[in-house]
C-alpha atoms as a PDB file:
ATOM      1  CA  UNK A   1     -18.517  84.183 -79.733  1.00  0.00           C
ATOM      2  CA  UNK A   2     -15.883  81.982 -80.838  1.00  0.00           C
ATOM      3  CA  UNK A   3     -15.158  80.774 -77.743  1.00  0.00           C
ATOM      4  CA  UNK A   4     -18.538  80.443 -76.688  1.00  0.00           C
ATOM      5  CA  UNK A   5     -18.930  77.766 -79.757  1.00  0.00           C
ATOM      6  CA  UNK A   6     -15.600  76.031 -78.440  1.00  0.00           C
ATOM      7  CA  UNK A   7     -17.305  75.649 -74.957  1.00  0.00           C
ATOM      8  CA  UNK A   8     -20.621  74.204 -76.499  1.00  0.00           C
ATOM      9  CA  UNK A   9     -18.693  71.890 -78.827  1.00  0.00           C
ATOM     10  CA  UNK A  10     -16.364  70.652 -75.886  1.00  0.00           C
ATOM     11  CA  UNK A  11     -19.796  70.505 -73.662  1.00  0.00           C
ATOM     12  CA  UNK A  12     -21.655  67.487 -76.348  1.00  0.00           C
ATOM     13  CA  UNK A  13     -18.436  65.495 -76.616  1.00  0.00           C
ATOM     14  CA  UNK A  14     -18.116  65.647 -72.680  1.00  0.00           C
ATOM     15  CA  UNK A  15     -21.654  64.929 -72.419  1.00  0.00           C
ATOM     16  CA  UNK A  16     -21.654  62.030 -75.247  1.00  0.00           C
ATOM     17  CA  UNK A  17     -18.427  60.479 -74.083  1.00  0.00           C
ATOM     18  CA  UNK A  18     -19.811  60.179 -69.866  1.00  0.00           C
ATOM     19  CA  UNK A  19     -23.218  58.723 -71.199  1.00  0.00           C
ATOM     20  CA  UNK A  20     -21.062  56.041 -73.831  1.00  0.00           C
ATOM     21  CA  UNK A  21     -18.545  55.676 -70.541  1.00  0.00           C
ATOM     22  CA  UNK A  22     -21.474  54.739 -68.727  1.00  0.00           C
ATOM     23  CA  UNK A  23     -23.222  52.290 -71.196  1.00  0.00           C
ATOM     24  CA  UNK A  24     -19.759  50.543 -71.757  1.00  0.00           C
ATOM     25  CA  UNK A  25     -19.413  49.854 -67.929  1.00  0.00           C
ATOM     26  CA  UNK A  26     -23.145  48.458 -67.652  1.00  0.00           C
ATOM     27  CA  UNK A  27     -21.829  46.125 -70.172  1.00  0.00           C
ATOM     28  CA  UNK A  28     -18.466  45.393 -68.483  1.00  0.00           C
ATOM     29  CA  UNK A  29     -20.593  44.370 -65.372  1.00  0.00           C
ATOM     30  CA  UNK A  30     -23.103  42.715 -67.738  1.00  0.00           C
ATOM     31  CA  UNK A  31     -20.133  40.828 -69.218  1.00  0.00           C
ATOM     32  CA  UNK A  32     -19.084  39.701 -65.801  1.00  0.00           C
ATOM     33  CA  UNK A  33     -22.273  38.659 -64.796  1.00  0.00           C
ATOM     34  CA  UNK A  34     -23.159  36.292 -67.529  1.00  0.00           C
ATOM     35  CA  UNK A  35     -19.343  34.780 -67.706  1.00  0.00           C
ATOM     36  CA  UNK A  36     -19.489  34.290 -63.818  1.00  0.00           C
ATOM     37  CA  UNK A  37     -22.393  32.798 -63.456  1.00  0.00           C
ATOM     38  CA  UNK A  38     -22.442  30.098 -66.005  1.00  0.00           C
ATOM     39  CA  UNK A  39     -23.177  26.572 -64.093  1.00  0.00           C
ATOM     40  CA  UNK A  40     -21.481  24.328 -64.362  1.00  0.00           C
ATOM     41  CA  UNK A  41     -18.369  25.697 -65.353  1.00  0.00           C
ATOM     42  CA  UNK A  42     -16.606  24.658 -68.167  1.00  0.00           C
ATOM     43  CA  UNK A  43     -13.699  22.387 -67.411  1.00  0.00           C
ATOM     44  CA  UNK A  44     -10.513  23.424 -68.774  1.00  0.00           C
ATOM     45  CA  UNK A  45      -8.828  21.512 -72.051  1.00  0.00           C
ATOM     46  CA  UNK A  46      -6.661  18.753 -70.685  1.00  0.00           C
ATOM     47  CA  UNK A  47      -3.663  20.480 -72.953  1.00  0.00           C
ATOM     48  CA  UNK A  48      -4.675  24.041 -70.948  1.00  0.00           C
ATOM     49  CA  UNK A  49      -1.395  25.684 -69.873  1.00  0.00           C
ATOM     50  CA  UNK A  50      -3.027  28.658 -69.281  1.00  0.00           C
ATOM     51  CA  UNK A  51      -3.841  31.372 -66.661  1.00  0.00           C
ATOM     52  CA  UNK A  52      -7.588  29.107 -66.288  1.00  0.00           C
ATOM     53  CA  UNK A  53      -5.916  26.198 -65.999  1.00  0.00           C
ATOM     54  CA  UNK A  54      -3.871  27.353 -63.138  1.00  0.00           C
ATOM     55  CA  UNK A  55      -6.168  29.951 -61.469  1.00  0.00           C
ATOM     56  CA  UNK A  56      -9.500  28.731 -62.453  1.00  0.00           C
ATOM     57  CA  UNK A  57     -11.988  30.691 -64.639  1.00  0.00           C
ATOM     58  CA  UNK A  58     -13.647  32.185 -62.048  1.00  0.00           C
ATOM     59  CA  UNK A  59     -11.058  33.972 -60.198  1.00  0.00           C
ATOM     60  CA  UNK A  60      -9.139  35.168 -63.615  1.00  0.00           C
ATOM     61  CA  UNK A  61     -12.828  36.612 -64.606  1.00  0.00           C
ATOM     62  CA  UNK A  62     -13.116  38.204 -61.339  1.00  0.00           C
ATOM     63  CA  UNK A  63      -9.499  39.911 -60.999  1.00  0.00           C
ATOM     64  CA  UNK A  64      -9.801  40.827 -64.454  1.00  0.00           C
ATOM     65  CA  UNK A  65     -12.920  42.363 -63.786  1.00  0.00           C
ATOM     66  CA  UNK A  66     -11.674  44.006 -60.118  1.00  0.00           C
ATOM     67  CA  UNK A  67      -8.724  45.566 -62.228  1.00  0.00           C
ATOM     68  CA  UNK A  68     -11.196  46.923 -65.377  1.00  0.00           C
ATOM     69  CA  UNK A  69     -13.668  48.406 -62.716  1.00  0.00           C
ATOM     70  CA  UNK A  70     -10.418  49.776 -60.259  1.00  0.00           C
ATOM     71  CA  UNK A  71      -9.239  51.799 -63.150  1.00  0.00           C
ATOM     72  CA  UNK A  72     -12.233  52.858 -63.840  1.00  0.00           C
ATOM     73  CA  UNK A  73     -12.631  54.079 -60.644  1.00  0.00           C
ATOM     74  CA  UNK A  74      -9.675  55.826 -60.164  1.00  0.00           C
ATOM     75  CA  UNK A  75     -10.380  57.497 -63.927  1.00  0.00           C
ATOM     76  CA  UNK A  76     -13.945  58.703 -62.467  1.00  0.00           C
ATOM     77  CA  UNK A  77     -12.708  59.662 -59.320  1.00  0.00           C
ATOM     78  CA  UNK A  78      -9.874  62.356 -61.225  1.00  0.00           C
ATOM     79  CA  UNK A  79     -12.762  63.415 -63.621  1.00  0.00           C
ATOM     80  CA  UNK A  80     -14.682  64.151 -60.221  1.00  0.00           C
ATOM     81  CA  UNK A  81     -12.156  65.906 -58.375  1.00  0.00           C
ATOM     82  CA  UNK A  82     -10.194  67.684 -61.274  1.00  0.00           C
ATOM     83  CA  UNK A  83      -7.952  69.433 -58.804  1.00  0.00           C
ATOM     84  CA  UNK A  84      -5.803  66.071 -58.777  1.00  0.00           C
ATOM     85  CA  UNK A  85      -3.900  66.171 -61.367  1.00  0.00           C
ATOM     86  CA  UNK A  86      -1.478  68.401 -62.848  1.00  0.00           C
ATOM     87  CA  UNK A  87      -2.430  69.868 -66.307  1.00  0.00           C
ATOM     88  CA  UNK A  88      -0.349  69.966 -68.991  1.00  0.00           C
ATOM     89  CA  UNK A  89      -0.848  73.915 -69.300  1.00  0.00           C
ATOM     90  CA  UNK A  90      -1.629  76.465 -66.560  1.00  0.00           C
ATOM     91  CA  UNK A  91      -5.044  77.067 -65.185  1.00  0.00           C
ATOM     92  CA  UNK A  92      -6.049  80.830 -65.149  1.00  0.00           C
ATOM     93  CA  UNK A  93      -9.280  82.048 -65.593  1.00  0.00           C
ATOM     94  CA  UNK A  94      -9.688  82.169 -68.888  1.00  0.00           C
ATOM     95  CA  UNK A  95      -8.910  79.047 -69.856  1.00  0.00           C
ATOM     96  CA  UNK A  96     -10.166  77.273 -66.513  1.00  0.00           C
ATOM     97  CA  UNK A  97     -13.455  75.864 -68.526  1.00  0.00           C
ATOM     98  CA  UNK A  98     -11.749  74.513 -71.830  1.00  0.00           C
ATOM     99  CA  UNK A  99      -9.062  72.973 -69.420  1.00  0.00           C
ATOM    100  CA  UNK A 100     -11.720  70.888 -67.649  1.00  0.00           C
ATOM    101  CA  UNK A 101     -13.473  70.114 -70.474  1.00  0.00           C
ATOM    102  CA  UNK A 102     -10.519  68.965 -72.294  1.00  0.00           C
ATOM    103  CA  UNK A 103      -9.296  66.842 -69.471  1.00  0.00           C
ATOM    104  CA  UNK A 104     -12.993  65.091 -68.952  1.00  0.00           C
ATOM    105  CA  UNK A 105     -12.924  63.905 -72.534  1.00  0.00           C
ATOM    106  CA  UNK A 106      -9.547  62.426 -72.121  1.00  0.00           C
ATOM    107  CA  UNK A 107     -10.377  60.712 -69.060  1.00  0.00           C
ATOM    108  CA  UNK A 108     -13.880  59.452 -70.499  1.00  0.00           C
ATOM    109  CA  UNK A 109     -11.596  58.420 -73.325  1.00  0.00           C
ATOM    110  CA  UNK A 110      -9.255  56.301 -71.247  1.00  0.00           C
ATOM    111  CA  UNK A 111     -12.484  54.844 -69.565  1.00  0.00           C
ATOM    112  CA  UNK A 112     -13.709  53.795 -72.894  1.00  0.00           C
ATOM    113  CA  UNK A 113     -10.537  51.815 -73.999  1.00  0.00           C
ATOM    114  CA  UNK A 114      -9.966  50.112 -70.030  1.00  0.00           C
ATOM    115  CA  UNK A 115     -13.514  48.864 -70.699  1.00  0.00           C
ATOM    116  CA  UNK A 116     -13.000  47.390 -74.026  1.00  0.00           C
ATOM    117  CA  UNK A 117      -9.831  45.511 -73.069  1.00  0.00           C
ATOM    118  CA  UNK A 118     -11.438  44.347 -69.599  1.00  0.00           C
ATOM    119  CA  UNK A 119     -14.553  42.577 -71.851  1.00  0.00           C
ATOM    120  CA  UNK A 120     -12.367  41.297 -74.536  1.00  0.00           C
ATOM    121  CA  UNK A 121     -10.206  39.536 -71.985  1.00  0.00           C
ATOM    122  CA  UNK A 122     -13.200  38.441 -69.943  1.00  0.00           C
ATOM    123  CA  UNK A 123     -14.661  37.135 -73.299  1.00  0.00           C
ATOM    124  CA  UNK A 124     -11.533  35.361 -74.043  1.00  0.00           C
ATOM    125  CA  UNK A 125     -11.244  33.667 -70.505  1.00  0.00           C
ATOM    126  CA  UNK A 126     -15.063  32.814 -70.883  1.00  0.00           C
ATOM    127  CA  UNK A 127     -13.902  30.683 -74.342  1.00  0.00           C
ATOM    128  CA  UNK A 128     -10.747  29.506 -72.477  1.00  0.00           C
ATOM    129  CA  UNK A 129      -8.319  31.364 -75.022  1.00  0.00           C
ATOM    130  CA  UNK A 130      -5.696  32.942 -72.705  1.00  0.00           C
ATOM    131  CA  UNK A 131      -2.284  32.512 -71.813  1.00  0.00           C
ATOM    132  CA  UNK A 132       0.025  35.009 -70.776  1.00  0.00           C
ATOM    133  CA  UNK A 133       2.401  34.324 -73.165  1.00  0.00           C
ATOM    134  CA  UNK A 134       0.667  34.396 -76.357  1.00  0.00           C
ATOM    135  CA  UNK A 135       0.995  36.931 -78.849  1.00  0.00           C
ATOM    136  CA  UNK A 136      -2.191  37.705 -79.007  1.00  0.00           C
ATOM    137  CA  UNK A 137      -2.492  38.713 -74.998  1.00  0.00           C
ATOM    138  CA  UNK A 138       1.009  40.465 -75.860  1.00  0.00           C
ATOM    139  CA  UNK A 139      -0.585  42.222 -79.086  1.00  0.00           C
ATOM    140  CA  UNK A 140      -3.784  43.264 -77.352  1.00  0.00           C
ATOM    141  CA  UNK A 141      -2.058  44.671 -74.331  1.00  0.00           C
ATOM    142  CA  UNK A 142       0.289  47.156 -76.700  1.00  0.00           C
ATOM    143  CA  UNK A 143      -2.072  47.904 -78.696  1.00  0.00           C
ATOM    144  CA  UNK A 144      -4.442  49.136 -75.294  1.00  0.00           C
ATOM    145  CA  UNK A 145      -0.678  50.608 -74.753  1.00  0.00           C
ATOM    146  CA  UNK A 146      -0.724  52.691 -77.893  1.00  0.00           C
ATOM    147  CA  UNK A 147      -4.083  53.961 -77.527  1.00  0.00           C
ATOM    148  CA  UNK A 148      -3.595  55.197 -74.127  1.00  0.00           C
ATOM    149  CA  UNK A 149      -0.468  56.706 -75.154  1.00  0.00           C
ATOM    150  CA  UNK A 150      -2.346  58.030 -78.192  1.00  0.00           C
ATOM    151  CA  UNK A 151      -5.636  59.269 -76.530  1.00  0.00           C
ATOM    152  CA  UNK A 152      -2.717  60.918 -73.921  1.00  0.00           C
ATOM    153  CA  UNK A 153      -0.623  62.967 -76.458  1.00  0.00           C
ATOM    154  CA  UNK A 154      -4.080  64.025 -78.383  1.00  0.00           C
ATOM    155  CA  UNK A 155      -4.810  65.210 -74.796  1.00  0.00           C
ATOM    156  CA  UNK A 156      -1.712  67.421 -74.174  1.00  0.00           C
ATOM    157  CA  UNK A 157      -1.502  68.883 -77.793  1.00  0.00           C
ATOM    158  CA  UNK A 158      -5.316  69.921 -77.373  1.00  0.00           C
ATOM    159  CA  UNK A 159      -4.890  71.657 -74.232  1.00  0.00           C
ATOM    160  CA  UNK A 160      -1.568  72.999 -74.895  1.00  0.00           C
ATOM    161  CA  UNK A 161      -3.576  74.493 -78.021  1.00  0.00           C
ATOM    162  CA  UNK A 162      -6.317  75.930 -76.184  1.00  0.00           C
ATOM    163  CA  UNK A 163      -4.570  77.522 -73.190  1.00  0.00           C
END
């Protein structure tokens, strides 16, 4: 019974995190869309130093969105084929279906922050804010850093729990 309550629980997370992972990419793709298409583009400040200055807006909006979506990707393509990566704990039959679910969430979960930090740095290319050598770019890159690392070792402790 117990477990059957675990399951359930591990089921609506799974199911709310895939349907937020979803919404949040729309909105990536939204994002890229609007910042993209603005015509004329903005010209760059004449003190710009910056990745725009030296790229142009558009291309920095679409590699940043071609590496967002490419993670992405490769995050929906392990929670599709689950068999590709190694799990912290070993599978058995018991524990195959908390395993999965487990490993869905965290993978939703890393879908969730790539997303953010893809539109926050499209946004900030769109206002012409971004150098790579600014704290702030620095900051907002350890910080994605940390929660990856965080939404990782959450991860591992939860399914070495459950095994």
């Amino acid at each position: 019974m117990k477990r059957e309550i675990r399951l359930n629980v591990l089921r609506n997370w799974r199911f709310v995190l895939e349907w937020a992972t979803f919404v949040s990419i729309i909105c990536m793709i939204v994002t890229f869309a609007l910042t993209a298409s603005v015509l004329p583009m903005p010209a760059p400040p004449a003190d710009a130093d910056g990745l725009i200055a030296k790229y142009g807006m558009r291309t920095v909006l679409f590699i940043l969105f071609a590496l967002g979506g490419g993670i992405c990707g490769l995050l929906f393509l392990l929670s599709r084929f689950p068999r590709l990566y190694k799990y912290p704990v070993k599978i058995n039959a018991d524990n195959v279906e908390i395993q999965y679910h487990i490993a869905k969430i965290a993978l939703c979960a890393g879908q969730l922050i790539t997303v953010v930090v893809t539109c926050v740095l499209m946004m900030r290319v769109y206002n012409q804010n971004i150098t790579t050598d600014s704290v702030d770019f620095r900051d907002m890159l350890i910080h994605s850093g940390i929660a990856g690392g965080v939404v990782y070792m959450v991860y591992f402790l939860t399914a070495r729990h459950y095994r």
